[in-house]
Protein backbone atom coordinates (compact mmCIF):
# COMPACT_ATOMS: atom_id res chain seq x y z
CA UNK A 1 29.06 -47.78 7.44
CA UNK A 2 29.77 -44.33 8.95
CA UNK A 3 32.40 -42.21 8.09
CA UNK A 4 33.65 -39.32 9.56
CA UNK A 5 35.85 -37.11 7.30
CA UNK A 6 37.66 -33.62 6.82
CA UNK A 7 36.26 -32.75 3.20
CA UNK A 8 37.72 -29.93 1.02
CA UNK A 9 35.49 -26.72 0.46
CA UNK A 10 35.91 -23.12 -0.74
CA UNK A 11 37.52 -21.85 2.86
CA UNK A 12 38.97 -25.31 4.32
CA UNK A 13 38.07 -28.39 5.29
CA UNK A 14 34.25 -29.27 5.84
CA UNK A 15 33.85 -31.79 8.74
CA UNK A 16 31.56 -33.88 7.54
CA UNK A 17 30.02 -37.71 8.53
CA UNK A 18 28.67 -40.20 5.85
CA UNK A 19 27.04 -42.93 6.58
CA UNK A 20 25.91 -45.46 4.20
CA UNK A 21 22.61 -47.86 4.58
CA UNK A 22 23.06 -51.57 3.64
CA UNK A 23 22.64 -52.51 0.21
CA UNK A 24 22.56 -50.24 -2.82
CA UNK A 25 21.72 -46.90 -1.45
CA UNK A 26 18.58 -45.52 -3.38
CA UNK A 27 19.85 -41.94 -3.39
CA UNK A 28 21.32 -39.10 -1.25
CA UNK A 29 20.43 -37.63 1.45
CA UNK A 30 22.34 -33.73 2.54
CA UNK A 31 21.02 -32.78 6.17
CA UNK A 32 21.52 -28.82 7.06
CA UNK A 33 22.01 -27.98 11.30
CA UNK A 34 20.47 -24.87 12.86
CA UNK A 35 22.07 -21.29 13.32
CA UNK A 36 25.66 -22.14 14.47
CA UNK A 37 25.68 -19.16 16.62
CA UNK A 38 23.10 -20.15 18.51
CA UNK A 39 24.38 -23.77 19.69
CA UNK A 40 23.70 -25.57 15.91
CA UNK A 41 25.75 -28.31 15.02
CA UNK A 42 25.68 -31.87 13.20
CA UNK A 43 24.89 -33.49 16.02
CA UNK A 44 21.83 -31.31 16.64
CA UNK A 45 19.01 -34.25 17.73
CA UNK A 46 16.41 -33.10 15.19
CA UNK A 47 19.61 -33.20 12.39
CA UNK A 48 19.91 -36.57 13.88
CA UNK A 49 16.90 -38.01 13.94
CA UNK A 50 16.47 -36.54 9.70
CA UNK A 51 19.80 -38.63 9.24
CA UNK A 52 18.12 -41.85 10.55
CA UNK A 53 14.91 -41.37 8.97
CA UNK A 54 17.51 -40.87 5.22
CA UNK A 55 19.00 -43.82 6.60
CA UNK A 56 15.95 -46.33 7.24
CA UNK A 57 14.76 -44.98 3.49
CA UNK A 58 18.00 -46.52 2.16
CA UNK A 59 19.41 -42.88 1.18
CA UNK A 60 23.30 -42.42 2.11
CA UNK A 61 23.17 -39.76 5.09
CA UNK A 62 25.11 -36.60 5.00
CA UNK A 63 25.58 -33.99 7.54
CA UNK A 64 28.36 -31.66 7.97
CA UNK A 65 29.21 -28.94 10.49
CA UNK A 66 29.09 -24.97 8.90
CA UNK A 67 31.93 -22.97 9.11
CA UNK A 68 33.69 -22.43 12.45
CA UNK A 69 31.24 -25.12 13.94
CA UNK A 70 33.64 -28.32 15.21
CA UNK A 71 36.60 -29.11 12.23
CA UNK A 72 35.10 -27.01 9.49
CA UNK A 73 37.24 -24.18 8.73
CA UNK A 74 35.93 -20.17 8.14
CA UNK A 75 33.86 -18.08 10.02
CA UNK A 76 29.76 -17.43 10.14
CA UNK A 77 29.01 -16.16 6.84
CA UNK A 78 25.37 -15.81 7.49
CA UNK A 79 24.33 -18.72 4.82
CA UNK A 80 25.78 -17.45 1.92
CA UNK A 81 29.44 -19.48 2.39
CA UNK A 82 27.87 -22.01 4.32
CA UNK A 83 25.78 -23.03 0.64
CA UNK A 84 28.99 -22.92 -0.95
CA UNK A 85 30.16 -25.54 1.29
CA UNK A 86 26.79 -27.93 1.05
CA UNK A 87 27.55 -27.19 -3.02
CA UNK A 88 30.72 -28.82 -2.71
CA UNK A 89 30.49 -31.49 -0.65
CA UNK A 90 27.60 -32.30 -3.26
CA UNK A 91 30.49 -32.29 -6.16
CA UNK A 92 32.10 -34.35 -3.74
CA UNK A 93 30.02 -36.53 -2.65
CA UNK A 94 27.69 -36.86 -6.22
CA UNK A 95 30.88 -38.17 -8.04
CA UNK A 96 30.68 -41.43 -5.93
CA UNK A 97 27.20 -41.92 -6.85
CA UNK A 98 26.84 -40.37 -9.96
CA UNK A 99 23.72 -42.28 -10.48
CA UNK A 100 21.69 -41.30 -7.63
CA UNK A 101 19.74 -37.80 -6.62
CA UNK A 102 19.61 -35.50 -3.56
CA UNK A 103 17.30 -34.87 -1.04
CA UNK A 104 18.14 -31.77 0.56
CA UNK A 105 16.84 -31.56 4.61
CA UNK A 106 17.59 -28.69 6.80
CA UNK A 107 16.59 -27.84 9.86
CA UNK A 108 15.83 -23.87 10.81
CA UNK A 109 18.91 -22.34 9.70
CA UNK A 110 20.02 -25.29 7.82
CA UNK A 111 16.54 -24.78 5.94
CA UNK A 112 17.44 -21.34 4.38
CA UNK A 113 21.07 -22.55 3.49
CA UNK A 114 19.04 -25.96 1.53
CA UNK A 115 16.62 -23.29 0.13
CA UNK A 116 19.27 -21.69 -1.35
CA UNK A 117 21.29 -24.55 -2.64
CA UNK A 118 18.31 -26.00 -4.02
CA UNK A 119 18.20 -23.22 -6.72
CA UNK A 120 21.98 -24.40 -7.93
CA UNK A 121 20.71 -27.96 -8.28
CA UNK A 122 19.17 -29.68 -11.20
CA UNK A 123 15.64 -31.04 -10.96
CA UNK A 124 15.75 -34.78 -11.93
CA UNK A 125 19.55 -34.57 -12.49
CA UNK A 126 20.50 -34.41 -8.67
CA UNK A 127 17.64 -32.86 -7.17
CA UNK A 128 14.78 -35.30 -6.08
CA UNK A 129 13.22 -33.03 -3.59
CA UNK A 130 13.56 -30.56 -0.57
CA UNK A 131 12.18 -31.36 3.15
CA UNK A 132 12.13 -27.82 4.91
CA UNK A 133 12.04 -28.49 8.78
CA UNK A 134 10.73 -25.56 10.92
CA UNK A 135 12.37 -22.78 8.29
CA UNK A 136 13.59 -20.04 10.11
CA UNK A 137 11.27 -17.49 7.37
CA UNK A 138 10.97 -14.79 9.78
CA UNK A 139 14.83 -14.58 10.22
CA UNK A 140 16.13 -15.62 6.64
CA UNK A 141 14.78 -14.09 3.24
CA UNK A 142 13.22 -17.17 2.36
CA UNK A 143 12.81 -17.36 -1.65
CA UNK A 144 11.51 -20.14 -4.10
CA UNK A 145 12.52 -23.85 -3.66
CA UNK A 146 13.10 -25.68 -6.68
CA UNK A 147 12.07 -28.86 -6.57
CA UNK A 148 9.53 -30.84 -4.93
CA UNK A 149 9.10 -29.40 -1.50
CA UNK A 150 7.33 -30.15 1.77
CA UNK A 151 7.90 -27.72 5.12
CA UNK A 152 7.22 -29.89 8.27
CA UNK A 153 6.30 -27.51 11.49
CA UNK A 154 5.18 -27.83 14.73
CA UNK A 155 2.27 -26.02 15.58
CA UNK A 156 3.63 -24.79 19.05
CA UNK A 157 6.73 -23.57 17.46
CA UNK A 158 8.00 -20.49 19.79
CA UNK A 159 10.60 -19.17 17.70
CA UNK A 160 8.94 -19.21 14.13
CA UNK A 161 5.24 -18.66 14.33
CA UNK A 162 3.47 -21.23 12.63
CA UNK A 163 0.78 -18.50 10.84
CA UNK A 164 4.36 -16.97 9.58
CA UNK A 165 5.64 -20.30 8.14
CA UNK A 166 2.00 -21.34 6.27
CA UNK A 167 2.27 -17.81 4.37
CA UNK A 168 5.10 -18.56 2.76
CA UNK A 169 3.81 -22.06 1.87
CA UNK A 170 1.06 -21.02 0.56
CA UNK A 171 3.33 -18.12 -1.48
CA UNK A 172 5.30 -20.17 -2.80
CA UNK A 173 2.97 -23.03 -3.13
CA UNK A 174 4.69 -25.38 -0.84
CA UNK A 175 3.48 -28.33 1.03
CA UNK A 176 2.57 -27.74 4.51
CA UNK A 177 2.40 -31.35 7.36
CA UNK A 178 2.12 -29.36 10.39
CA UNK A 179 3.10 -31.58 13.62
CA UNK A 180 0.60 -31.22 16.51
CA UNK A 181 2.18 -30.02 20.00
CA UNK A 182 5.22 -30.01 18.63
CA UNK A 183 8.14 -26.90 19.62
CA UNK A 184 10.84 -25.53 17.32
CA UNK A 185 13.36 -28.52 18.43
CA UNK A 186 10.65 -30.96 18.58
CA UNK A 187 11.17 -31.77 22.52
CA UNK A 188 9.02 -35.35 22.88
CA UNK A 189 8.24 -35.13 19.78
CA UNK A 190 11.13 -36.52 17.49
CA UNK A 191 9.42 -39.50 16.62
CA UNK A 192 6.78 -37.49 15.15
CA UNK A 193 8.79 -35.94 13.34
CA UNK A 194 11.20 -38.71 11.98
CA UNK A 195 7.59 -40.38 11.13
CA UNK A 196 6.59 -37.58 8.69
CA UNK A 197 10.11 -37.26 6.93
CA UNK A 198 10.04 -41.13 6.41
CA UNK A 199 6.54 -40.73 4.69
CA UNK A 200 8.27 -37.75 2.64
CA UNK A 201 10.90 -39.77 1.64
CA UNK A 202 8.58 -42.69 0.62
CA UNK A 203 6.19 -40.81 -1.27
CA UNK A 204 9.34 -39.46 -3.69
């Protein structure tokens, strides 16, 4: 089932689409789009292809658009608002499945603003673990993830060096799948990509 929805956050509504696998869903999935100034929205392919992959792993998909992207109300606020609105729709969200845990993805952008949220959510009590998906660390002040964590880069990235991204895993003791000839947005490579996050998701 897919729905698409104008959820309430801090600064107005959150466009946001849901959609649900058959059966009982085995937990939640919260997928984060790249820098909405530079073209990032929901419907970004690699946000996409992460919702599928939640999706085929029985997790309930959830992306949204950051503020001033499609519906969602407010301006850019440079991922400090934009966690406030993943926080919410998480309230939201959590209280129809209070039983079940998220899995934060992001993508770029999106993977500073799930860096960030992670530190607000509980291990075990709504966190299950965080999937980092080329992390934007020479843009963002990337910090600690709580959680289990796993950063999935392409080794041909042009916009966030790959030498760049394995420091910080190996700072913050992350783990590190690095996806052969793949770019920052994963051109012919999607599959790949959707491959590794299923074998993420599995291994959690």
């Amino acid at each position: 089932m897919r729905e698409h929805l104008l959820l309430p956050g801090p600064v107005g509504p959150i466009e946001t689409v849901i959609e649900t696998p058959q059966g009982s869903p085995a937990g939640l999935a919260l997928i984060a789009h790249p820098h909405p100034l530079h073209g990032g929205t929901m419907d970004n392919k690699v946000v996409t292809t992460l919702a599928r992959a939640a999706l085929t792993a029985g997790l309930v998909a959830v992306r949204s658009n950051f503020r001033g992207v499609g519906q969602s109300a407010g301006v850019h606020d440079h991922g400090l608002g934009e966690c406030d609105d993943l926080a919410a729709l998480t309230q939201i969200i959590g209280a129809r499945y209070p039983e079940l845990d998220w899995t934060l993805l992001g993508f770029s952008f999106g993977a500073y603003v799930q860096q960030q949220l992670s530190l607000r959510l509980p291990v075990g009590q709504g966190l299950k673990q965080v999937i980092l998906v080329a992390p934007a660390v020479t843009l963002r002040p990337f910090g600690i993830v709580n959680g289990p964590a796993t950063i999935l880069q392409g080794d041909q990235d042009e916009i966030i060096p790959l030498a760049s991204v394995r420091a910080y895993a190996q700072t913050q003791g992350l783990n590190l799948v690095i996806i052969p000839n793949a770019g920052h947005f994963f051109h012919g490579k999607l599959l790949d990509l959707r491959a590794q996050v299923s074998v993420q998701l599995a291994e959690r």
